[in-house]
Protein backbone atom coordinates (compact mmCIF):
# COMPACT_ATOMS: atom_id res chain seq x y z
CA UNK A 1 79.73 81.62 -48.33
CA UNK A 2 77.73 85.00 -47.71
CA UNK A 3 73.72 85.02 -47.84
CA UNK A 4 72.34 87.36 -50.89
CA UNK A 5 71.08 90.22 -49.60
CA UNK A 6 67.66 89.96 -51.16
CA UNK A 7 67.51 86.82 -48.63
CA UNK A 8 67.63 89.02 -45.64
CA UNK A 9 65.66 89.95 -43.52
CA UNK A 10 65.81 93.94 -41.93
CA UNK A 11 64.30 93.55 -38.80
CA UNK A 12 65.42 89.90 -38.23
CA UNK A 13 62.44 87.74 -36.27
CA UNK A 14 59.40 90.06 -36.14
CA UNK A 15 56.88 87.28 -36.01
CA UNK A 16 55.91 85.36 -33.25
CA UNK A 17 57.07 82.00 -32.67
CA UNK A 18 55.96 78.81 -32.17
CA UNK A 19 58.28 76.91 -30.76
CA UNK A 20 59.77 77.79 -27.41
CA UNK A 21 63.19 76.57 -26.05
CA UNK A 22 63.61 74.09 -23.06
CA UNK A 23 64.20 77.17 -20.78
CA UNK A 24 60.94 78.56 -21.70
CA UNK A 25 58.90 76.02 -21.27
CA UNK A 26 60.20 75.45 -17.71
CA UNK A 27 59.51 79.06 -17.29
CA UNK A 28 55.50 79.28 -18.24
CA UNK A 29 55.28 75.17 -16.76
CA UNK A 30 56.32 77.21 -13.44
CA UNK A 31 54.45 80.30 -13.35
CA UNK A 32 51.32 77.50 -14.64
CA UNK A 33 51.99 75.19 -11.29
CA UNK A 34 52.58 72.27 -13.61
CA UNK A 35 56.64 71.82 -12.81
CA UNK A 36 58.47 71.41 -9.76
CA UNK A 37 61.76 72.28 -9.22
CA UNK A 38 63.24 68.44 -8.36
CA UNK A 39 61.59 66.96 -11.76
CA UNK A 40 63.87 66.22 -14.82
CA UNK A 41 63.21 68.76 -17.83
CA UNK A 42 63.24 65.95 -19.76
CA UNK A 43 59.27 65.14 -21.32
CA UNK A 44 58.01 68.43 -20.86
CA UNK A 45 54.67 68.43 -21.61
CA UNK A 46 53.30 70.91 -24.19
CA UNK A 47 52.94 74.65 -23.66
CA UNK A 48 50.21 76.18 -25.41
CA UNK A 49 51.83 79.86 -27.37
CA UNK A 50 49.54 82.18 -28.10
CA UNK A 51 50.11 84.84 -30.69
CA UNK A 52 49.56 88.35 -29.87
CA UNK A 53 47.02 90.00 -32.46
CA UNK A 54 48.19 93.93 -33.08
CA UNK A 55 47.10 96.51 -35.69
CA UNK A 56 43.48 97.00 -34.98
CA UNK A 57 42.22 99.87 -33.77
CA UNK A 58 39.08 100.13 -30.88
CA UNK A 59 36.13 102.11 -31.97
CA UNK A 60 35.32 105.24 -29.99
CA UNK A 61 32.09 105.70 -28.34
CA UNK A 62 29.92 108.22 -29.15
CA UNK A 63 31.02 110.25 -25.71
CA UNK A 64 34.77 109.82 -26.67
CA UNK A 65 34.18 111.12 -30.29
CA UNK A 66 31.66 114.26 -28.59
CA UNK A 67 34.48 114.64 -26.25
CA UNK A 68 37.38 115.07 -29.00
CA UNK A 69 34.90 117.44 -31.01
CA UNK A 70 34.71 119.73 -28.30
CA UNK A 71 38.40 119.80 -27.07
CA UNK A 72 39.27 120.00 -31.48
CA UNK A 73 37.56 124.25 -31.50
CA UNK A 74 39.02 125.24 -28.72
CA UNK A 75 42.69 124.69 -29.44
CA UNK A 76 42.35 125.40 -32.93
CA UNK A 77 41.22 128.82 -32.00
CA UNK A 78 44.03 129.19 -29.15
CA UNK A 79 46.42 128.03 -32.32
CA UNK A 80 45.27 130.26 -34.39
CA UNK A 81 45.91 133.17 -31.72
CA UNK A 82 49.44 132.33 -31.55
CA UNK A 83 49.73 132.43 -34.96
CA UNK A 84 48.42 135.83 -35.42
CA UNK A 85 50.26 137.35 -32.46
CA UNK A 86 53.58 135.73 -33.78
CA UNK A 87 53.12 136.89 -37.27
CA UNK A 88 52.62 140.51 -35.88
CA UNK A 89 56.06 140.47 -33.81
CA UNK A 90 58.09 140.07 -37.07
């Protein structure tokens, strides 16, 4: 039996999960010092997963935003120079 395509998803798993496999648990236990190679995987204990927050944008300072305004004139004006002399080749 197919799956409806309304059901689907287009980018498949684009969330973060939750729930890691054996494998990665082992893997952040490690890198954590809290597993040693000899031990059974068996009883793990939990692995805390924090979600990655994207999307927001960081203010710019006042010397950032003077910075762009100065830098914005000067290569409008060497864009507009282009222009002109391409527009008189033709």
């Amino acid at each position: 039996m197919s799956v409806d395509k309304t059901l689907k998803v287009k980018l498949g798993l684009t969330r973060s999960r939750n729930v890691l496999t054996r494998a990665e648990r082992i893997a952040r236990l490690t890198e954590e010092d809290r597993f040693t190679a000899g031990r059974s995987p068996l009883g793990l204990p939990k692995v805390r997963v924090t979600n990655v927050v994207g999307g927001k944008k960081k203010k710019k300072t006042a010397e950032e935003t003077a910075a762009a305004a100065a830098a914005a004139p000067a290569a409008g004006a060497a864009g507009a120079a282009a222009a002109k002399g391409g527009a008189k080749k033709k």
